[in-house]
Protein backbone atom coordinates (compact mmCIF):
# COMPACT_ATOMS: atom_id res chain seq x y z
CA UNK A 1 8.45 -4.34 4.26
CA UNK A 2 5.62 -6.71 5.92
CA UNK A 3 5.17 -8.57 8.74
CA UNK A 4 4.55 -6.62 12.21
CA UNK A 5 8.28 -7.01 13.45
CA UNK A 6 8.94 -3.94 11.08
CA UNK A 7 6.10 -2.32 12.35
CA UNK A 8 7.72 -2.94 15.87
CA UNK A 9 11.18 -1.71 15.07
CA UNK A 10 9.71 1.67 13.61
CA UNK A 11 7.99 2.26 16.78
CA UNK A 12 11.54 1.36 18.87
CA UNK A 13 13.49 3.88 16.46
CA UNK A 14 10.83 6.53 17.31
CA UNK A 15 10.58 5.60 20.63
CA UNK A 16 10.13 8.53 22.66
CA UNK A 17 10.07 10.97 19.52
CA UNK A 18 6.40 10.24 17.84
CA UNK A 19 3.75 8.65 19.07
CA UNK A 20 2.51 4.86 17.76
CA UNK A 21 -1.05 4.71 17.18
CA UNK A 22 -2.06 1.54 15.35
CA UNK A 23 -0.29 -0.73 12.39
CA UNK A 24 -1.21 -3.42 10.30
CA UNK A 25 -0.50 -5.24 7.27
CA UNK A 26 -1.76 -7.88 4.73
CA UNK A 27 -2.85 -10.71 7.03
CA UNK A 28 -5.49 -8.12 8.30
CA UNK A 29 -3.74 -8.01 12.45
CA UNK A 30 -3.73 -4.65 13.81
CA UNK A 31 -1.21 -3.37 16.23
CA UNK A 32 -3.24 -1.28 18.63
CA UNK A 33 -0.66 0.87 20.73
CA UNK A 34 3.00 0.19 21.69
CA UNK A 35 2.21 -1.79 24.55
CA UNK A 36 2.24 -5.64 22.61
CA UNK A 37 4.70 -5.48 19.61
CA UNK A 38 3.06 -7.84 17.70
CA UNK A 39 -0.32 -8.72 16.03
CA UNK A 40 -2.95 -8.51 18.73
CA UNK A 41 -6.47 -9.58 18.39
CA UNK A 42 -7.76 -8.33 21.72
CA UNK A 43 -6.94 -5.29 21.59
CA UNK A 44 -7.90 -4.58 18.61
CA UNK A 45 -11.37 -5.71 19.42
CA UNK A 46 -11.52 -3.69 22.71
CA UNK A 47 -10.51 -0.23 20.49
CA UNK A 48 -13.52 -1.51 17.78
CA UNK A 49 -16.31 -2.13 20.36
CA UNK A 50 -15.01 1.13 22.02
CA UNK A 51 -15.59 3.11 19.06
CA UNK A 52 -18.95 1.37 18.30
CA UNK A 53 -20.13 2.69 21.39
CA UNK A 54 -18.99 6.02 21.12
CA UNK A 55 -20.28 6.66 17.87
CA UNK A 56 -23.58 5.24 18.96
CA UNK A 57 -24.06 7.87 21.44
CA UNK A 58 -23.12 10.66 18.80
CA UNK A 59 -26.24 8.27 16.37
CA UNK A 60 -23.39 7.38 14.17
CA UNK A 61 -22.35 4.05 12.74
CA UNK A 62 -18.91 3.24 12.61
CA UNK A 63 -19.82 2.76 8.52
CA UNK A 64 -21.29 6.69 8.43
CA UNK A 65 -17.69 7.09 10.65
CA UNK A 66 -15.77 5.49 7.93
CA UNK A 67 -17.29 8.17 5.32
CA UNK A 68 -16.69 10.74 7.03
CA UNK A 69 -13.23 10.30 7.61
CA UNK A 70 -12.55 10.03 3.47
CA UNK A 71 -14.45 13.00 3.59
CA UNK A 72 -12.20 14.24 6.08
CA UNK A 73 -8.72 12.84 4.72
CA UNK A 74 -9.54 11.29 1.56
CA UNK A 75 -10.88 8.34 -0.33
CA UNK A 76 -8.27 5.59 -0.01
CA UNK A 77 -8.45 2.05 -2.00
CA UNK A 78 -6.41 -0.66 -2.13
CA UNK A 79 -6.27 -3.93 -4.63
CA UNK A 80 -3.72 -6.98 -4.63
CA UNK A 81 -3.35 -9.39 -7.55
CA UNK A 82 -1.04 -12.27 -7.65
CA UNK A 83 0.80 -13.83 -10.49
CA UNK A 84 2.22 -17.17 -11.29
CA UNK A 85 4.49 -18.20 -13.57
CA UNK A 86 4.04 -22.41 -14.38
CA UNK A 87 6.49 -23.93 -15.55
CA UNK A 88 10.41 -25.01 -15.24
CA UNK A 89 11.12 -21.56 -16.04
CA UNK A 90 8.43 -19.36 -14.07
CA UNK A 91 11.02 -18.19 -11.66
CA UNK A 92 13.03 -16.77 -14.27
CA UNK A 93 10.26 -15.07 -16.04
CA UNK A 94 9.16 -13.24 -12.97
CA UNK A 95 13.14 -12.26 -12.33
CA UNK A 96 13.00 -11.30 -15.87
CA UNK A 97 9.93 -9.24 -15.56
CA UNK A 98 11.35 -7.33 -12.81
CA UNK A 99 14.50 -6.55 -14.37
CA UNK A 100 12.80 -4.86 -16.83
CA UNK A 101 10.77 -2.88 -15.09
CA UNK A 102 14.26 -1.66 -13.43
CA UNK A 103 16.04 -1.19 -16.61
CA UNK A 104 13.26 0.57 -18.98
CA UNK A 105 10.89 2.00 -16.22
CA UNK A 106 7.69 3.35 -17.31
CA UNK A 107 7.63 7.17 -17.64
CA UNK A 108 3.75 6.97 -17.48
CA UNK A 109 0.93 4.41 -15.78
CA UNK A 110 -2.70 5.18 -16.89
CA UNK A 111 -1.81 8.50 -18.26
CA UNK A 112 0.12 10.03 -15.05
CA UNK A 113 4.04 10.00 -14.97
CA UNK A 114 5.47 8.06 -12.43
CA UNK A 115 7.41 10.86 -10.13
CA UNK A 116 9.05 8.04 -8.07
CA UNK A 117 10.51 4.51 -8.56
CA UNK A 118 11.64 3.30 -5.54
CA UNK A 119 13.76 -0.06 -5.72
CA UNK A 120 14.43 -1.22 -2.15
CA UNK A 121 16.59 -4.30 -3.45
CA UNK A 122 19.32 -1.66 -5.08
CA UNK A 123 18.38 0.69 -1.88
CA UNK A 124 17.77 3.93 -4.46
CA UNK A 125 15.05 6.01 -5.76
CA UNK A 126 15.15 7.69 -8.58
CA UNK A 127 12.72 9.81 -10.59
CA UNK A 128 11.76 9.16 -14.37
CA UNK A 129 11.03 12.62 -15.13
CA UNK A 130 14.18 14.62 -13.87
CA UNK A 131 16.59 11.40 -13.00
CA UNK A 132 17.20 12.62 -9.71
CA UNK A 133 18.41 9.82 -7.19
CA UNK A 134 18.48 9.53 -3.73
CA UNK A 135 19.18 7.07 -1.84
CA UNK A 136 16.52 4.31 0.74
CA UNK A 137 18.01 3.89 4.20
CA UNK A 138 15.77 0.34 4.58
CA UNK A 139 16.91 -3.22 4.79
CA UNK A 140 17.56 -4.81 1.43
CA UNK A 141 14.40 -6.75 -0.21
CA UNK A 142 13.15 -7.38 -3.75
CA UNK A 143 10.63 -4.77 -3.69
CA UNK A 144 9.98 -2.14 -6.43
CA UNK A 145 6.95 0.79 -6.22
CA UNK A 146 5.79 3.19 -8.68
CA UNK A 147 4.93 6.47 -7.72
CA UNK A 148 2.79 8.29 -9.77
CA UNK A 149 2.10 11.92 -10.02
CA UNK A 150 -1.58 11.69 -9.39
CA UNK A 151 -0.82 9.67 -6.23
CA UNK A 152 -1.45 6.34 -6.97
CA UNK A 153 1.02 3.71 -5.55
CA UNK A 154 2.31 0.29 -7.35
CA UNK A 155 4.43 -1.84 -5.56
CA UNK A 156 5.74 -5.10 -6.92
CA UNK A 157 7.17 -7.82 -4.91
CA UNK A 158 7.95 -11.46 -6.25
CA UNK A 159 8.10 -14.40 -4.03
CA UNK A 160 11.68 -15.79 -2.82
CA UNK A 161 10.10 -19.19 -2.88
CA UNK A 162 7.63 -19.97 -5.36
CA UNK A 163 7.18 -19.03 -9.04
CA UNK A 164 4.70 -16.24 -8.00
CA UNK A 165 4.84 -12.04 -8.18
CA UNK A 166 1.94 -9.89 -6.23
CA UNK A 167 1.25 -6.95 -7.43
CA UNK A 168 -0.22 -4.29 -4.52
CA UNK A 169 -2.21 -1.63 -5.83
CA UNK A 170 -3.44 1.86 -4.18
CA UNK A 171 -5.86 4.47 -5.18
CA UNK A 172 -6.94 7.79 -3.80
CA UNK A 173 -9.37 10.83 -4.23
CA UNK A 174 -11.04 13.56 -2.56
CA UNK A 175 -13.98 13.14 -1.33
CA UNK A 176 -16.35 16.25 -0.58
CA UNK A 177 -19.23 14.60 0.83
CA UNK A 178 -20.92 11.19 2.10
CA UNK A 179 -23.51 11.41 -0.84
CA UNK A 180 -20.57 11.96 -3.63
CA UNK A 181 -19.31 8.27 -1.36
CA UNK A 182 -20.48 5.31 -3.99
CA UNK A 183 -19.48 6.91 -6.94
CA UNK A 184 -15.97 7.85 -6.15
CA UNK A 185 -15.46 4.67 -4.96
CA UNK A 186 -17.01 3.40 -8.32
CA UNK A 187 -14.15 5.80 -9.78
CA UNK A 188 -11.17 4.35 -7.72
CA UNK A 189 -12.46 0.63 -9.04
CA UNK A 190 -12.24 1.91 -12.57
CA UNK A 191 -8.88 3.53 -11.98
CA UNK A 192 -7.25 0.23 -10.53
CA UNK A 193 -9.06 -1.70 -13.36
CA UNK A 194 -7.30 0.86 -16.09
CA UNK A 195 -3.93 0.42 -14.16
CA UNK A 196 -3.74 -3.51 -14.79
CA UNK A 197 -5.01 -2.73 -18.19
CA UNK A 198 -1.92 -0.75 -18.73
CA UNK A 199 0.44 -2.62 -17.31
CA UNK A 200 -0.64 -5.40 -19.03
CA UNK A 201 -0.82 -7.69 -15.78
């Protein structure tokens, strides 16, 4: 779901049981802390200069910072296309194109099965492999996302107002050292490249 207001209402439903570090979302905001439940520019500019000044005293740019924390957690990537239909009937191609993909899911994208379709507007997951279901305790919305089994994420989301469908991509490898950096991300390009390919977007 987008927009920071979810954001917010995750952090009131763990209130007191987790603790909120930062959100965002699409429009690029940041959420920094619990204190202002909502997009907040100046706080999020405080916590950046605040860790350009720490990692200066370590001699570390917040760039060398970045690397090191794929190295540490991973190599994450993230694409976004967006598709419109012309047209009288562009609306209804999009709905169509959606339907399909929850009638006759793809078993495979790029060559690794898809472990988990999750379709937020029927509230159900389900997986392609075993057809076990299960069902999504979130607010209904027109949403569907691919899992696959070498943890990539697809997530497909039509707009309710205009003849338009954006497709949100999302990538990730391990990453064993800064120097192995520009050619893994080189690799997660590729992969999200071969992913449209296949899906013939």
């Amino acid at each position: 779901l987008t927009g920071f207001k979810w954001i917010a209402e995750m952090i009131r439903l763990k209130e007191g049981k987790e603790n909120y570090i930062v959100g965002g979302e699409e429009s690029f905001g940041l959420m920094i802390g619990d204190k202002v439940r909502d997009k907040d520019g100046v706080s999020a500019i405080a916590l950046l200069c605040e860790m350009a000044a720490y990692e200066k005293e370590k001699g570390r740019s917040l760039y060398e910072k970045m690397i090191d924390l794929y190295v540490e957690y991973g190599l994450y990537k993230e694409h976004l296309i967006s598709i419109t239909k012309k047209g009288m009937d562009g609306q209804q191609q999009i709905a169509a194109m959606m339907e399909s993909y929850r009638s006759n899911p793809p078993k495979t994208i790029n060559g690794s099965p898809v472990v988990k379709l999750l379709d937020y507007e029927l509230k159900k997951g389900v997986n392609p492999q075993t057809g076990e279901e299960w069902a999504i305790d979130l607010p209904k919305s027109n949403v569907l996302q691919f899992e696959l089994e070498d943890g990539s994420l697809i997530s497909a989301r039509p707009s309710g107002t205009e003849p338009k469908i954006k497709f949100y991509f999302s990538v990730n490898t391990a990453l064993g050292s800064r120097d192995e950096f520009d050619q893994k991300n080189k690799d997660l390009d590729e992969r999200i490249k071969a992913v449209i390919s296949d899906m013939r977007l």
